[in-house]
PDB file of N, CA and C in Angstrom:
ATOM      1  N   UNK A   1     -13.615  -7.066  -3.649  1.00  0.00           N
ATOM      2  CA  UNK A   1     -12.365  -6.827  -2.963  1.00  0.00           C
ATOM      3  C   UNK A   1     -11.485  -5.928  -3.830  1.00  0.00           C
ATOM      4  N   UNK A   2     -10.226  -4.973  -3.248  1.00  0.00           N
ATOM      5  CA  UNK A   2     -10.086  -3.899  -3.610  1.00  0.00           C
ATOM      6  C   UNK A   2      -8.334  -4.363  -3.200  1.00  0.00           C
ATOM      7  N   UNK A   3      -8.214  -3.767  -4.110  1.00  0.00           N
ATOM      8  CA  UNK A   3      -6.396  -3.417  -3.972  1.00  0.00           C
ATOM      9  C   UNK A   3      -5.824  -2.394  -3.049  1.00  0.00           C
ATOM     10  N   UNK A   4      -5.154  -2.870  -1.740  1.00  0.00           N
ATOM     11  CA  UNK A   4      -4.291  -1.844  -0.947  1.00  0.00           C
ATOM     12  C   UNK A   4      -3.139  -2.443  -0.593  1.00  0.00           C
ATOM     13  N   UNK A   5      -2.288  -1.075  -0.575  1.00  0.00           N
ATOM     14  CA  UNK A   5      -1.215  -0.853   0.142  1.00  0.00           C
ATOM     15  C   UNK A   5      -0.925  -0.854   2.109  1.00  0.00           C
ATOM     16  N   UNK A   6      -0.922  -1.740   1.805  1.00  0.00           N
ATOM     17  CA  UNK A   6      -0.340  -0.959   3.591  1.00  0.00           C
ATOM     18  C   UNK A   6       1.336  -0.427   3.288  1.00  0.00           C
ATOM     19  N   UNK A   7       0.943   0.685   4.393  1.00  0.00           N
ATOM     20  CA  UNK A   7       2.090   1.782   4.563  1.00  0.00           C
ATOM     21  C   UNK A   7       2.692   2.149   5.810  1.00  0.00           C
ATOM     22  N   UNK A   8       4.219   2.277   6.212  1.00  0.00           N
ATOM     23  CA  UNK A   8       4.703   2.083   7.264  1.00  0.00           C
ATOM     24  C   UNK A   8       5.874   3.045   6.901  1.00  0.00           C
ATOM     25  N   UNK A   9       5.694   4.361   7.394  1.00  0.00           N
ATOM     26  CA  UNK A   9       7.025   5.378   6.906  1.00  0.00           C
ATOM     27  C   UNK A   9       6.806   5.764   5.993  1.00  0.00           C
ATOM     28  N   UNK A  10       5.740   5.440   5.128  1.00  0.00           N
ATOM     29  CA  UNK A  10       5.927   6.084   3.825  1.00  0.00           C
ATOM     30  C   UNK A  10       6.579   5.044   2.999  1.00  0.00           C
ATOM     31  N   UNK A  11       6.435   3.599   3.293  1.00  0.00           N
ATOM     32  CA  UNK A  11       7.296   2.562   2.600  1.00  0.00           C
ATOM     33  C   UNK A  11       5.833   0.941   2.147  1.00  0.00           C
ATOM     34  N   UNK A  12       5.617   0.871   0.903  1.00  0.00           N
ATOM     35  CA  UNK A  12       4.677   0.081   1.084  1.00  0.00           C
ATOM     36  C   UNK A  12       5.384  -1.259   1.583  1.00  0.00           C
ATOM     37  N   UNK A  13       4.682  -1.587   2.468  1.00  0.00           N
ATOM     38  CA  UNK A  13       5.827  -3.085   3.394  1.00  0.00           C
ATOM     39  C   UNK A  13       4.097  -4.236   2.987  1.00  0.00           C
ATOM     40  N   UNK A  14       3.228  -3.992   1.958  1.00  0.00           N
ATOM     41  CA  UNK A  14       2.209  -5.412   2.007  1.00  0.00           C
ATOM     42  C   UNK A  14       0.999  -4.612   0.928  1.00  0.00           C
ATOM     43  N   UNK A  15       0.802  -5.567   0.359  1.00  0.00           N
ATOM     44  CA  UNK A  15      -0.193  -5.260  -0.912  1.00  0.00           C
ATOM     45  C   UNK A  15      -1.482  -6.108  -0.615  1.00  0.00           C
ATOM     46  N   UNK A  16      -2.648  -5.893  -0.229  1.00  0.00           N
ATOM     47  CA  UNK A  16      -3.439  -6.729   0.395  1.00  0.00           C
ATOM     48  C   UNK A  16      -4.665  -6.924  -0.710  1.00  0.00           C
ATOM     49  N   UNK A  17      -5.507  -7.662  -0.319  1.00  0.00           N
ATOM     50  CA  UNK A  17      -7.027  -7.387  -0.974  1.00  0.00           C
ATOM     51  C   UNK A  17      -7.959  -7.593   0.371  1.00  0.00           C
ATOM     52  N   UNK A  18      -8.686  -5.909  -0.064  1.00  0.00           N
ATOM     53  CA  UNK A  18      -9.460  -6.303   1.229  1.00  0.00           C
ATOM     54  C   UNK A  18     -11.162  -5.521   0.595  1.00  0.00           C
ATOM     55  N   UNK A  19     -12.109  -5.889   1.763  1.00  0.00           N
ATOM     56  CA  UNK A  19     -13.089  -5.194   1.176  1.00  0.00           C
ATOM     57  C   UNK A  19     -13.354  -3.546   1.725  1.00  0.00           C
ATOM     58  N   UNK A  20     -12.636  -3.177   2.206  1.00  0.00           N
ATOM     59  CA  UNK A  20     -12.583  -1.382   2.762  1.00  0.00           C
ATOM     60  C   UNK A  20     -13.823  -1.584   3.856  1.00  0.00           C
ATOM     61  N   UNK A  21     -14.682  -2.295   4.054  1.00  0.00           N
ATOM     62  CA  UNK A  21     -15.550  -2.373   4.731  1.00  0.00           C
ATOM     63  C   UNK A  21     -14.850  -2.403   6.101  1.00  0.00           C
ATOM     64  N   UNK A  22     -15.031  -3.712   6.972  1.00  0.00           N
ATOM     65  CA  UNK A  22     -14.443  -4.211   7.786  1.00  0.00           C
ATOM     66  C   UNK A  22     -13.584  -2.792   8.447  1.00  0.00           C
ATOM     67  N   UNK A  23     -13.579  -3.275   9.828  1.00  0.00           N
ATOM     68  CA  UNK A  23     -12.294  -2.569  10.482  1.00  0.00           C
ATOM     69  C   UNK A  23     -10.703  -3.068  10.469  1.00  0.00           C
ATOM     70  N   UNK A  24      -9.770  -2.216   9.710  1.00  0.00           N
ATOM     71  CA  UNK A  24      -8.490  -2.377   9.279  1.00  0.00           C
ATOM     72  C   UNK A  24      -7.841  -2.969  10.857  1.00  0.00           C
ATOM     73  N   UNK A  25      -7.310  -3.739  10.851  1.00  0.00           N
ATOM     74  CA  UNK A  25      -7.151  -4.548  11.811  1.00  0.00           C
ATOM     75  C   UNK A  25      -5.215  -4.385  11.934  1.00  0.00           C
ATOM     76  N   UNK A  26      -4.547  -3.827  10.972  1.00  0.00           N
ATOM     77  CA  UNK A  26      -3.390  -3.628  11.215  1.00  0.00           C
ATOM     78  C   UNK A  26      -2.891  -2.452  11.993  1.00  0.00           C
ATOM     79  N   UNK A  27      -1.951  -2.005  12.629  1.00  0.00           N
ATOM     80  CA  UNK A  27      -1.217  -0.664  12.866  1.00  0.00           C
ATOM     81  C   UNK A  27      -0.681   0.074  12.166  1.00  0.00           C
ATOM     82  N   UNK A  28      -0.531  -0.317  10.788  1.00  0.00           N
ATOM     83  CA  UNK A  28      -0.111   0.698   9.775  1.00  0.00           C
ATOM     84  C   UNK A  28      -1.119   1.110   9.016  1.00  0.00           C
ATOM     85  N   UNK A  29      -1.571   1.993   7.864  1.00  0.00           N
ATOM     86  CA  UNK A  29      -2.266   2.897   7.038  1.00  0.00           C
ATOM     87  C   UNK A  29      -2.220   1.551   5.667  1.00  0.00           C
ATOM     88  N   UNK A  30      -3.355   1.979   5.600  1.00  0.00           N
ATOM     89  CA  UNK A  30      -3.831   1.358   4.526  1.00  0.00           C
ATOM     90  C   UNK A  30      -4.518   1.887   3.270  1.00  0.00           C
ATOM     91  N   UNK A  31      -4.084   1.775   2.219  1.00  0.00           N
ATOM     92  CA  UNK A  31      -4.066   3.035   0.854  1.00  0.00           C
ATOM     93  C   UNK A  31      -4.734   2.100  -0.326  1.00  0.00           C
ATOM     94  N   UNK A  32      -5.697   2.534  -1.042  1.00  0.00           N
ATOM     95  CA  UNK A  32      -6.149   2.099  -2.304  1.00  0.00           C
ATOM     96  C   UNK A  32      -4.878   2.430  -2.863  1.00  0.00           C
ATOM     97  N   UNK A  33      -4.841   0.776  -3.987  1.00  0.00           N
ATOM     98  CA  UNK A  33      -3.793   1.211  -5.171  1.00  0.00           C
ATOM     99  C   UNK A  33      -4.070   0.286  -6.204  1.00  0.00           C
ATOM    100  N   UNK A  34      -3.538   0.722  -7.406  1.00  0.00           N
ATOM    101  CA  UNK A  34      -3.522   0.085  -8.286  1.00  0.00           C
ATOM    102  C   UNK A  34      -2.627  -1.456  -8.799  1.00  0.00           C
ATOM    103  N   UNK A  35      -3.335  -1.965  -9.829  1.00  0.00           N
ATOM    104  CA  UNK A  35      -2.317  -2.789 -10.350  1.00  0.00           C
ATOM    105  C   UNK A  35      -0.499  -2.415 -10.571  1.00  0.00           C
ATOM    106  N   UNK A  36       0.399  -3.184 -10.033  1.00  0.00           N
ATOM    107  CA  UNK A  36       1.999  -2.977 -10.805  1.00  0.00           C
ATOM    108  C   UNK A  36       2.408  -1.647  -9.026  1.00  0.00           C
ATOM    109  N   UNK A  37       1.580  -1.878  -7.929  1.00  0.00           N
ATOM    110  CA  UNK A  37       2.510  -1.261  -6.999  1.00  0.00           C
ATOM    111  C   UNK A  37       2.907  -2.484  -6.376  1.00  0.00           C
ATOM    112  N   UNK A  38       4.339  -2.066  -5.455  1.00  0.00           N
ATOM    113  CA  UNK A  38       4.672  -3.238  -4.853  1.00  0.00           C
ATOM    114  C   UNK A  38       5.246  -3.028  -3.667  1.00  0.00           C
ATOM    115  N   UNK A  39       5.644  -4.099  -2.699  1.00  0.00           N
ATOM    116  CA  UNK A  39       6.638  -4.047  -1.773  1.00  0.00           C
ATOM    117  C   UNK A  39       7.500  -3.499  -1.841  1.00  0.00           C
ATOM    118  N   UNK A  40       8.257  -2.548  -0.818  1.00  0.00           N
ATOM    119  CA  UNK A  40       9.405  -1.571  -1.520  1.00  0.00           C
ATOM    120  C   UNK A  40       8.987  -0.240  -1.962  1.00  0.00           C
ATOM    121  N   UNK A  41       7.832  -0.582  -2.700  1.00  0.00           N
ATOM    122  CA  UNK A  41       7.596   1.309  -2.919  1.00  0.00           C
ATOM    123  C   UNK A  41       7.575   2.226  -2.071  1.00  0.00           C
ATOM    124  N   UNK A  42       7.694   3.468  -2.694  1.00  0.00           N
ATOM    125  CA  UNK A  42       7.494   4.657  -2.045  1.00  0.00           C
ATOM    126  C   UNK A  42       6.475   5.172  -1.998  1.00  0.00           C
ATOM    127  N   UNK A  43       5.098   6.104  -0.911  1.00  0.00           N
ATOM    128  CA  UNK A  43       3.799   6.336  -1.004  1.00  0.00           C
ATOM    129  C   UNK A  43       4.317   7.770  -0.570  1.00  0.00           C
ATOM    130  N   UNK A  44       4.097   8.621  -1.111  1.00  0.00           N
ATOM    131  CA  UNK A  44       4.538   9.829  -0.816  1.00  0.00           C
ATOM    132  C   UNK A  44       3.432  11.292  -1.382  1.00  0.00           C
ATOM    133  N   UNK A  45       2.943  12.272  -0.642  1.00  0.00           N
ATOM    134  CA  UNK A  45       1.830  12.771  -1.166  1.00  0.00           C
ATOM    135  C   UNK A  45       0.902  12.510  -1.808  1.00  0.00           C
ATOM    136  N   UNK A  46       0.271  11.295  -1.431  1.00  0.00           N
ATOM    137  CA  UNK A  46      -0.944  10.463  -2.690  1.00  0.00           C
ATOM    138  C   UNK A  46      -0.193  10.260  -3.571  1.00  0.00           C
ATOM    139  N   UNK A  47       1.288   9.923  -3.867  1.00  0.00           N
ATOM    140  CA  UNK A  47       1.477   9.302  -5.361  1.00  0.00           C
ATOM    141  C   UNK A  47       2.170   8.021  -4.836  1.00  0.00           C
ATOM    142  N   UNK A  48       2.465   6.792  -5.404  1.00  0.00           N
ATOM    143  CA  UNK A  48       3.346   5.682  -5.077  1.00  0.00           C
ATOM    144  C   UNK A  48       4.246   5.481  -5.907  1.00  0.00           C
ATOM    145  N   UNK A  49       5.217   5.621  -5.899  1.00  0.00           N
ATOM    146  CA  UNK A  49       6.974   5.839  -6.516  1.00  0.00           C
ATOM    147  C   UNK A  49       7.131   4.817  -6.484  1.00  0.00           C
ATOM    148  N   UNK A  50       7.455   4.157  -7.773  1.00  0.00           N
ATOM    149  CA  UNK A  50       8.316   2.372  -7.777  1.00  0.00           C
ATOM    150  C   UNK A  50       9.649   2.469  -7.209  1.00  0.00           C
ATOM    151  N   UNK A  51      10.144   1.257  -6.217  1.00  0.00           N
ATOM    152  CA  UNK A  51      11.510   1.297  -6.187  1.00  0.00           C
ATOM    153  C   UNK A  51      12.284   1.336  -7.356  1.00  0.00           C
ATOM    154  N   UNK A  52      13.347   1.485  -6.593  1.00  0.00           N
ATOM    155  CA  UNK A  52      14.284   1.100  -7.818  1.00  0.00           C
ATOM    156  C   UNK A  52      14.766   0.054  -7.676  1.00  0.00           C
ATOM    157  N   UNK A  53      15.018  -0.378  -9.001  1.00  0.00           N
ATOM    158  CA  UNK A  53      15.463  -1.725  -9.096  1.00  0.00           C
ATOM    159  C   UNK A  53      16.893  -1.705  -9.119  1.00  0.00           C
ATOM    160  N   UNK A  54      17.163  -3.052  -7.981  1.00  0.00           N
ATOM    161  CA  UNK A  54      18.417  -3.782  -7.389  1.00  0.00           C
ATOM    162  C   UNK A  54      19.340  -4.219  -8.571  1.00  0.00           C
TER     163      UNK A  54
END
Protein backbone atom coordinates (compact mmCIF):
# COMPACT_ATOMS: atom_id res chain seq x y z
CA UNK A 1 0.00 0.00 0.00
CA UNK A 2 1.08 3.41 -1.18
CA UNK A 3 0.67 6.92 0.04
CA UNK A 4 -2.00 9.33 -1.72
CA UNK A 5 -3.38 12.45 -1.78
CA UNK A 6 -6.73 12.98 -2.86
CA UNK A 7 -7.21 16.34 -4.54
CA UNK A 8 -10.17 18.64 -4.93
CA UNK A 9 -9.23 22.24 -6.52
CA UNK A 10 -5.93 21.77 -6.18
CA UNK A 11 -6.46 21.42 -2.26
CA UNK A 12 -5.35 18.04 -0.62
CA UNK A 13 -8.86 17.46 1.38
CA UNK A 14 -7.57 13.26 2.44
CA UNK A 15 -4.29 11.38 2.64
CA UNK A 16 -5.20 7.75 1.98
CA UNK A 17 -3.32 4.35 1.69
CA UNK A 18 -4.29 2.57 -1.11
CA UNK A 19 -2.94 -0.12 -3.42
CA UNK A 20 -3.10 2.00 -6.99
CA UNK A 21 -4.49 -1.19 -8.22
CA UNK A 22 -8.18 -1.24 -7.64
CA UNK A 23 -10.53 1.27 -9.29
CA UNK A 24 -10.33 4.79 -7.42
CA UNK A 25 -13.72 4.83 -6.25
CA UNK A 26 -13.79 8.62 -5.24
CA UNK A 27 -14.73 11.82 -7.50
CA UNK A 28 -11.73 13.60 -6.81
CA UNK A 29 -7.94 12.87 -8.24
CA UNK A 30 -5.86 10.91 -6.52
CA UNK A 31 -1.89 11.69 -6.36
CA UNK A 32 1.12 9.59 -5.05
CA UNK A 33 2.78 11.43 -2.14
CA UNK A 34 5.10 11.33 0.24
CA UNK A 35 5.60 11.18 3.94
CA UNK A 36 4.87 14.93 5.99
CA UNK A 37 1.96 15.96 3.14
CA UNK A 38 -1.23 16.84 4.66
CA UNK A 39 -4.78 18.03 4.74
CA UNK A 40 -4.79 21.61 3.72
CA UNK A 41 -2.03 21.42 1.29
CA UNK A 42 -1.57 22.83 -1.84
CA UNK A 43 -0.98 20.28 -5.11
CA UNK A 44 -0.05 22.54 -7.72
CA UNK A 45 2.01 21.53 -11.01
CA UNK A 46 3.22 18.09 -9.58
CA UNK A 47 4.59 19.85 -6.52
CA UNK A 48 2.55 19.81 -2.98
CA UNK A 49 3.00 23.17 -1.04
CA UNK A 50 2.53 22.83 2.84
CA UNK A 51 -0.08 25.06 4.27
CA UNK A 52 0.62 27.52 6.24
CA UNK A 53 0.45 27.33 9.55
CA UNK A 54 -2.57 28.89 11.63
Amino acid sequence: MERYAVIDNGTVTNVVLWDGETEWGGADQAVPCPEGVNIGDTYQDGEFIPAEPE
